[in-house]
N, C-alpha and C. Protein backbone atom coordinates (compact mmCIF):
# COMPACT_ATOMS: atom_id res chain seq x y z
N UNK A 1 123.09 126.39 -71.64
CA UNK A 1 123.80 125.96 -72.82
C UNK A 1 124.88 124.97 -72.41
N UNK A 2 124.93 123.99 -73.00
CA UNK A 2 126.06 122.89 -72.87
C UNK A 2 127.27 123.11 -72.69
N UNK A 3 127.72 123.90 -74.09
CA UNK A 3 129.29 124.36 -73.49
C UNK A 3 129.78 125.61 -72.71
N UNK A 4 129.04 125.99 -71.69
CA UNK A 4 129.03 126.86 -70.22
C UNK A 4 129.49 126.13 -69.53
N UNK A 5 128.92 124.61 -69.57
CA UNK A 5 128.99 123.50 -68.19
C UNK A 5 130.38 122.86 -67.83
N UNK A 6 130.43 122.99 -66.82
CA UNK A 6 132.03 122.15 -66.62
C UNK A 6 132.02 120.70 -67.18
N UNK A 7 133.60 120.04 -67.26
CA UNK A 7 133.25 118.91 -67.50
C UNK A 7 132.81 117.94 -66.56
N UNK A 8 132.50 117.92 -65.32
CA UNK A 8 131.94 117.10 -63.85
C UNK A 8 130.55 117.24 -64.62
N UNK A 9 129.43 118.83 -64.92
CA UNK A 9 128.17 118.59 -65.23
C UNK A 9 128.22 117.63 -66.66
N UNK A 10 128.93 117.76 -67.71
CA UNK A 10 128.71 116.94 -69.43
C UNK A 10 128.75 115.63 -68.64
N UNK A 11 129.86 115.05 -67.71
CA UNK A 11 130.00 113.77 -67.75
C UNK A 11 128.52 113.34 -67.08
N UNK A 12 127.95 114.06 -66.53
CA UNK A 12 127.07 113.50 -65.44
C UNK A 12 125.97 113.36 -66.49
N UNK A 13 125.53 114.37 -67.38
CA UNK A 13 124.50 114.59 -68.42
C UNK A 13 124.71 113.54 -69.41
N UNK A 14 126.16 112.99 -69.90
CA UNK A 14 126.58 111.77 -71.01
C UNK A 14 125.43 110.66 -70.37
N UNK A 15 126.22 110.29 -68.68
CA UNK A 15 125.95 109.37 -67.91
C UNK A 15 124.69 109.11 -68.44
N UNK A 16 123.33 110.22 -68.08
CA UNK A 16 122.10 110.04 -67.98
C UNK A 16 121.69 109.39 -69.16
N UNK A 17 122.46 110.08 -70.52
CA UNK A 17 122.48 109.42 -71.81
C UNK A 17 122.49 108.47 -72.16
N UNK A 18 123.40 107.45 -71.17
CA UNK A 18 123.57 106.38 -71.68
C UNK A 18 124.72 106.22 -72.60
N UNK A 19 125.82 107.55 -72.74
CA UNK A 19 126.83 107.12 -73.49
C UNK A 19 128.09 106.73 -72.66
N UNK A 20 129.08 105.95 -74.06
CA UNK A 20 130.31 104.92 -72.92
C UNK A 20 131.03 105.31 -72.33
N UNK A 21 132.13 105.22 -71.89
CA UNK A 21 133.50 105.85 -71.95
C UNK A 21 133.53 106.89 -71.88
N UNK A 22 132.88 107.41 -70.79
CA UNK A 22 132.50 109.28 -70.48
C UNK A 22 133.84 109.67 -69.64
N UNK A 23 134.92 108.80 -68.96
CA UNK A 23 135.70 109.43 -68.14
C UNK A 23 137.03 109.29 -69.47
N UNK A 24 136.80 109.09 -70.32
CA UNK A 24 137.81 108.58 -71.58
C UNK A 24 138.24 109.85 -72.95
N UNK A 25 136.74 110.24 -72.65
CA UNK A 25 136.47 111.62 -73.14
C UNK A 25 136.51 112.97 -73.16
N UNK A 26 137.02 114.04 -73.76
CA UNK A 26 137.73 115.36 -73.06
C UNK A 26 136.47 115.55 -73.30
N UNK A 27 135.97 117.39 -73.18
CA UNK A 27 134.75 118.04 -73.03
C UNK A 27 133.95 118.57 -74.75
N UNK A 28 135.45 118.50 -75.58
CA UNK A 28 134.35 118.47 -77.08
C UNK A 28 133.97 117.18 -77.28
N UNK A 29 134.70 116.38 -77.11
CA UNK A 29 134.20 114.99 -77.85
C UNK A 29 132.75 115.17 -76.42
N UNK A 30 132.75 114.99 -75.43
CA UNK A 30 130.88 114.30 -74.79
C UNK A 30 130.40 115.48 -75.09
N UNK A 31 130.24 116.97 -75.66
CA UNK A 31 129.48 118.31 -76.16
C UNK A 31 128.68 117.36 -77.20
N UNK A 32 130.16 116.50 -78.35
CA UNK A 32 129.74 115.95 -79.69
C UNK A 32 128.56 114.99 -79.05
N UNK A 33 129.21 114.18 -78.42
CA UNK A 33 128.17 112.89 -77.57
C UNK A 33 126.84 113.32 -77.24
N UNK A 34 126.89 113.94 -76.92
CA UNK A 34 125.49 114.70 -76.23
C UNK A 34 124.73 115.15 -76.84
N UNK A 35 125.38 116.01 -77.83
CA UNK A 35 124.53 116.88 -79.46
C UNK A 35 123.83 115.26 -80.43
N UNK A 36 124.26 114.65 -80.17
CA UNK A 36 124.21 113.70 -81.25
C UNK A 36 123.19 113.19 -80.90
N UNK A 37 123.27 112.49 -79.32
CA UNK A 37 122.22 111.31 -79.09
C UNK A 37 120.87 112.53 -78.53
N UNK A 38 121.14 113.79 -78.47
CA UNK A 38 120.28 114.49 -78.27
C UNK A 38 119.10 114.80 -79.87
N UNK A 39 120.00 114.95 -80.95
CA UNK A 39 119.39 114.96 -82.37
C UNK A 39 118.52 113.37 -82.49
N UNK A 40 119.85 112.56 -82.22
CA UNK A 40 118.83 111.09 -82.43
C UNK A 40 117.67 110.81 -81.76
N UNK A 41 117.48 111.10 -80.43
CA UNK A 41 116.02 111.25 -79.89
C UNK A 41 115.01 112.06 -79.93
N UNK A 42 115.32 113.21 -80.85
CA UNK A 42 114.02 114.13 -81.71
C UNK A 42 112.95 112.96 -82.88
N UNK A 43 111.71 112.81 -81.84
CA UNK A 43 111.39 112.76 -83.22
C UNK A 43 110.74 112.80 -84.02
N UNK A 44 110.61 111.98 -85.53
CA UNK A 44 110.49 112.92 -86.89
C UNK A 44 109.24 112.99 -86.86
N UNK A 45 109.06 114.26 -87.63
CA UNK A 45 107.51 114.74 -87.89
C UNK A 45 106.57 114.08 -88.68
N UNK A 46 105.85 113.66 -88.22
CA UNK A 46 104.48 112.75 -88.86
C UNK A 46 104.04 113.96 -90.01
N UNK A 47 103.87 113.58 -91.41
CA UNK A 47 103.13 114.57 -92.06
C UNK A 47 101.83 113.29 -91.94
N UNK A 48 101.18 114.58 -91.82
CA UNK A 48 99.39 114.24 -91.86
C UNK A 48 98.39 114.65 -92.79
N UNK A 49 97.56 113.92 -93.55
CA UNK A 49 96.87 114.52 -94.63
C UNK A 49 95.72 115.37 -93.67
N UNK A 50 95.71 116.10 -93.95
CA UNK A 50 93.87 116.87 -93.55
C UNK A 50 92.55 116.37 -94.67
N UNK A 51 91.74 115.90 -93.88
CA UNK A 51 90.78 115.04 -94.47
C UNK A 51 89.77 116.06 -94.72
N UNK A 52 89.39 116.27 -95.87
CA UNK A 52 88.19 117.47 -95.56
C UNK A 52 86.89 117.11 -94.80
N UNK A 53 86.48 117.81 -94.25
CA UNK A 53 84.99 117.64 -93.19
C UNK A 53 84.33 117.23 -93.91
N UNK A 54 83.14 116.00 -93.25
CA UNK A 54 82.24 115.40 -94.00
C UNK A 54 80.94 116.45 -94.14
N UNK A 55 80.22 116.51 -95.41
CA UNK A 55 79.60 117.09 -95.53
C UNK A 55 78.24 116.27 -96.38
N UNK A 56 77.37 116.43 -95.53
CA UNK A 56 76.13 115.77 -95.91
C UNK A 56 75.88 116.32 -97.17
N UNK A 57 75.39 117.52 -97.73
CA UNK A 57 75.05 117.81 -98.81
C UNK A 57 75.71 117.04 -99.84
N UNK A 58 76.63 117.09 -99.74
CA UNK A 58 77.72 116.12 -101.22
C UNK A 58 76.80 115.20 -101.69
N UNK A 59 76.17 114.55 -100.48
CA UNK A 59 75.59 112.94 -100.90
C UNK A 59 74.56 113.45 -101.61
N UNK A 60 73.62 114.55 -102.35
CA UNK A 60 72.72 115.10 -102.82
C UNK A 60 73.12 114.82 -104.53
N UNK A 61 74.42 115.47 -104.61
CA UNK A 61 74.94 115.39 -106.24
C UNK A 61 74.92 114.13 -106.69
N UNK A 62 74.56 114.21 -108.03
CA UNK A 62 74.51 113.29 -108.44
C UNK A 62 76.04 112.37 -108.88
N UNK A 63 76.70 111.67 -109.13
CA UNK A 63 78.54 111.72 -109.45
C UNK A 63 78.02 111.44 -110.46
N UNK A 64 79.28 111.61 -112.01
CA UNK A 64 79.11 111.72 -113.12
C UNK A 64 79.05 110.26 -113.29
N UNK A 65 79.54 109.16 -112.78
CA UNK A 65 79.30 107.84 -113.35
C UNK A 65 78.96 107.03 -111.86
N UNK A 66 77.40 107.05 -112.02
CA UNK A 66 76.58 106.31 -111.01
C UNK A 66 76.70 104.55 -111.27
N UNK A 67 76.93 104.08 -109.96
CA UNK A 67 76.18 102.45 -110.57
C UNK A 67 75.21 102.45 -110.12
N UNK A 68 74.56 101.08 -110.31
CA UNK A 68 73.57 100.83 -109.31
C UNK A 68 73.29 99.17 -109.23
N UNK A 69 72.52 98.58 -109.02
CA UNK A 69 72.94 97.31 -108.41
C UNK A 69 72.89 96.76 -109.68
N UNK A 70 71.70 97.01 -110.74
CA UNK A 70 71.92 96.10 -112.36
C UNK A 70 72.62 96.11 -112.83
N UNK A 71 73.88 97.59 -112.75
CA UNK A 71 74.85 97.72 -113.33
C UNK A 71 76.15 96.36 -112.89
N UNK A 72 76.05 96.87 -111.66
CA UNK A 72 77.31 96.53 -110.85
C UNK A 72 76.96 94.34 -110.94
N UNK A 73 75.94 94.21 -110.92
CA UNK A 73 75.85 93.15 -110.95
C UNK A 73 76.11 92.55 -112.72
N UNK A 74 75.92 92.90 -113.53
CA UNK A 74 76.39 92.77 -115.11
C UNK A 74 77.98 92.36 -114.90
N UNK A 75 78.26 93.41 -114.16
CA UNK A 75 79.67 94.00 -114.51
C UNK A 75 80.56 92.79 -113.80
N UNK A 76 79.96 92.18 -112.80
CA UNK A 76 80.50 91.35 -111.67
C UNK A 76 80.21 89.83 -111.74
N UNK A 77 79.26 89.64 -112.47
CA UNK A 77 78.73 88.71 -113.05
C UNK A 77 79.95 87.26 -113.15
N UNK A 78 81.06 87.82 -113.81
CA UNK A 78 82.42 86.62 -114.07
C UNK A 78 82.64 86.30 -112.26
N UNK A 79 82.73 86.74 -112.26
CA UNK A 79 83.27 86.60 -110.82
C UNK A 79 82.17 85.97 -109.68
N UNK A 80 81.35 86.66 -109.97
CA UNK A 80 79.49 85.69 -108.99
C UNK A 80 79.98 84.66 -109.86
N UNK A 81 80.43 83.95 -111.22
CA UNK A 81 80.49 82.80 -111.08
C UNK A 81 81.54 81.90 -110.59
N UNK A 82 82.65 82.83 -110.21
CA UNK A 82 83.99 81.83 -109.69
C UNK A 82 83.47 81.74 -107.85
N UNK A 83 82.45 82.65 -107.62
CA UNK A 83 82.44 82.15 -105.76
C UNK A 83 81.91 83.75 -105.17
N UNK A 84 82.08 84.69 -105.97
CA UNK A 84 81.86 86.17 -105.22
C UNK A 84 80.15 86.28 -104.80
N UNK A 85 80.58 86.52 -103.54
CA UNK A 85 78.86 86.56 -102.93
C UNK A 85 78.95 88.38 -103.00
N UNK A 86 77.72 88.89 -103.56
CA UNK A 86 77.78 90.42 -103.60
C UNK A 86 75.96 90.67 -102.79
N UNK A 87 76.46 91.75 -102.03
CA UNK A 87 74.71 92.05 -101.20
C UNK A 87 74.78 93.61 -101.23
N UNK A 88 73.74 94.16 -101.37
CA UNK A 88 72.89 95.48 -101.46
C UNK A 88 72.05 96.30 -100.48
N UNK A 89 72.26 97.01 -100.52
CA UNK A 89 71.57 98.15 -99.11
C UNK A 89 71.24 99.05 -100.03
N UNK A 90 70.82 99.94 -99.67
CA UNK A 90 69.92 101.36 -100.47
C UNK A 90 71.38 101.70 -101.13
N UNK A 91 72.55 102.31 -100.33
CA UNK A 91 73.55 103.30 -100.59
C UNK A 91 74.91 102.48 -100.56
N UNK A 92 74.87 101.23 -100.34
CA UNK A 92 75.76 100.35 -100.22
C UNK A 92 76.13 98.90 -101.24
N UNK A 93 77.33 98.62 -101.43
CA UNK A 93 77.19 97.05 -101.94
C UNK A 93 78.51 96.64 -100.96
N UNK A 94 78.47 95.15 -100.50
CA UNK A 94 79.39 94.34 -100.13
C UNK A 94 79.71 93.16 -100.84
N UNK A 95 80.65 92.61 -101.30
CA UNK A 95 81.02 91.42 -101.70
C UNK A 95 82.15 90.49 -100.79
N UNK A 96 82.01 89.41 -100.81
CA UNK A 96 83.17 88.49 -100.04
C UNK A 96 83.28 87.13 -100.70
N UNK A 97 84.38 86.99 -100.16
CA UNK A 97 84.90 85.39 -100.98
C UNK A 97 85.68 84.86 -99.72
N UNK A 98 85.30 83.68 -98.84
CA UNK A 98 86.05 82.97 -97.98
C UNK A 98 86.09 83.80 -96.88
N UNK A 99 87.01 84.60 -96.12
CA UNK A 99 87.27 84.76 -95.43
C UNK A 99 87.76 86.74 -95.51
N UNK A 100 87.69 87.15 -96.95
CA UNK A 100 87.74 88.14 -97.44
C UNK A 100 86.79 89.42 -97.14
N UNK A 101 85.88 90.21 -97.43
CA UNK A 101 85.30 90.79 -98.15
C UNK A 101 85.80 92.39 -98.08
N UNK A 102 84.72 93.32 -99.16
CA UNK A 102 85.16 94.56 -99.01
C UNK A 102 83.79 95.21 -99.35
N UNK A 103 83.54 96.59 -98.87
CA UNK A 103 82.22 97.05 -99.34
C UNK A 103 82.21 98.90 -99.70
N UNK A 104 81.01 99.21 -100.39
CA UNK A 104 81.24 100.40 -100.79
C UNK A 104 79.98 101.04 -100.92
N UNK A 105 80.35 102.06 -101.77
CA UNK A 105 79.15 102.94 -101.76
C UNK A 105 79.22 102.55 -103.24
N UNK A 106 78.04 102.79 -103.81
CA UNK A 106 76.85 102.45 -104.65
C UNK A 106 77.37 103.74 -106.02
N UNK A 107 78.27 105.04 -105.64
CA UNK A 107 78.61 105.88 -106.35
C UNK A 107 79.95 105.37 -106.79
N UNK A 108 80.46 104.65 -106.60
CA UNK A 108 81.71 104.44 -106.96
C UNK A 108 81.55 103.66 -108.92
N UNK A 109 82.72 104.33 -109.94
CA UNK A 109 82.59 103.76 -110.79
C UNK A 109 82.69 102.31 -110.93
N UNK A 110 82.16 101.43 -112.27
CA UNK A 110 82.64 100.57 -112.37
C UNK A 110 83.80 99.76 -112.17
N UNK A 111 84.80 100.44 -112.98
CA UNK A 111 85.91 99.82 -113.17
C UNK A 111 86.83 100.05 -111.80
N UNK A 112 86.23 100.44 -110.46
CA UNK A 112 86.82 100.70 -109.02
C UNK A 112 86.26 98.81 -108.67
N UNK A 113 85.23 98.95 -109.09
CA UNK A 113 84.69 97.83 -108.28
C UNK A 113 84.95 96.41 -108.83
N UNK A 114 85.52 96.39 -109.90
CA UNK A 114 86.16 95.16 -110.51
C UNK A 114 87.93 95.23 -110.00
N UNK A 115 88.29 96.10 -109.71
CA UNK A 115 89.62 96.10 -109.28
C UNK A 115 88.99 95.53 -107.46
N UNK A 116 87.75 96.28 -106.80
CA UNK A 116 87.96 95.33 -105.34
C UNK A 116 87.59 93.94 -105.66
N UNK A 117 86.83 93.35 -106.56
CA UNK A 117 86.39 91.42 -106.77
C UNK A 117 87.63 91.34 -107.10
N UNK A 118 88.57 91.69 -107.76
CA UNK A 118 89.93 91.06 -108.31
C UNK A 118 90.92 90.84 -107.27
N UNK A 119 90.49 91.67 -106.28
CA UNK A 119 91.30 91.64 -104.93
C UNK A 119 90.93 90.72 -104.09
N UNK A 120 89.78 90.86 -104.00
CA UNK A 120 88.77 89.88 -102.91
C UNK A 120 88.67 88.41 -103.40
N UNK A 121 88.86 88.16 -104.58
CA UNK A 121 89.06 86.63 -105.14
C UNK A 121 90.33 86.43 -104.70
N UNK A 122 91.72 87.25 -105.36
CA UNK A 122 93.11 86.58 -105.35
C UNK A 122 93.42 87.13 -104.14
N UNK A 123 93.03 87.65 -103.45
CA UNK A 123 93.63 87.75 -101.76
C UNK A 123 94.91 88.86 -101.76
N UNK A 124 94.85 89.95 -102.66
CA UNK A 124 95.97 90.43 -102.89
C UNK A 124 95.55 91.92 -102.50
C-alpha cells in the first residue's frame, strides 16, 4: 500500500511516473500524484456488442418482405438511369457508381436498398 512507504520509496515511484517537482512535494501531495496518474492510466472499458452465432438454418425462413432481382431492379430503376451499375448472384445484389459500391443480400427490404443507391450516388 502506498501510504506504508516512506517518502525516499513515493519519490522514487513519482520519478518512474514521470511526475515534476517530486523533491518540492511533501508525502500527501506525491500519494495525490501517484493516485491520480495511476487512475489516468487505467484503461476504459470497451463495451462490446455480442453478435449472435451465425446460424445456417435462418437462411431457410422465408423474411416477411423478400426482394428479388425484378423487384429491386423496378425499384432502382431512377438511379440505373443517373449511372448505378447493379449485378446479381443467386443470394446477392451489388451496385456501384465511380469509385463507390455496396452489396447485399437479396432479403433485405426495399426501402434499405434505395437508402444504399442514395448513398452510393451522393458519396455520403
Amino acid at each position: 500500500m502506498l501510504r506504508d512507504k516512506s517518502l525516499t520509496d513515493l519519490r522514487s515511484i513519482a520519478q518512474g511516473y514521470g511526475i515534476a517537482d517530486i523533491f518540492a512535494k511533501d508525502k500527501v501531495q506525491l500519494l495525490q500524484a501517484i493516485e491520480l496518474k495511476q487512475q489516468s492510466m487505467i484503461p476504459e472499458a470497451k463495451i462490446t456488442v455480442v453478435q449472435p452465432e451465425y446460424d445456417a438454418r435462418l437462411m431457410t425462413k422465408t423474411p416477411a418482405r423478400k426482394s428479388d432481382q425484378a423487384i429491386i431492379e423496378e425499384v432502382l430503376a431512377p438511379y440505373v438511369a443517373k449511372g448505378l451499375r447493379l449485378n446479381f448472384t443467386e443470394e446477392t445484389w451489388s451496385m456501384s457508381f465511380d469509385k463507390r459500391n455496396d452489396s447485399g443480400t437479396l432479403r433485405m427490404p426495399p426501402r434499405i436498398l434505395l437508402k444504399c443507391a442514395e448513398r452510393v450516388l451522393n458519396g455520403w
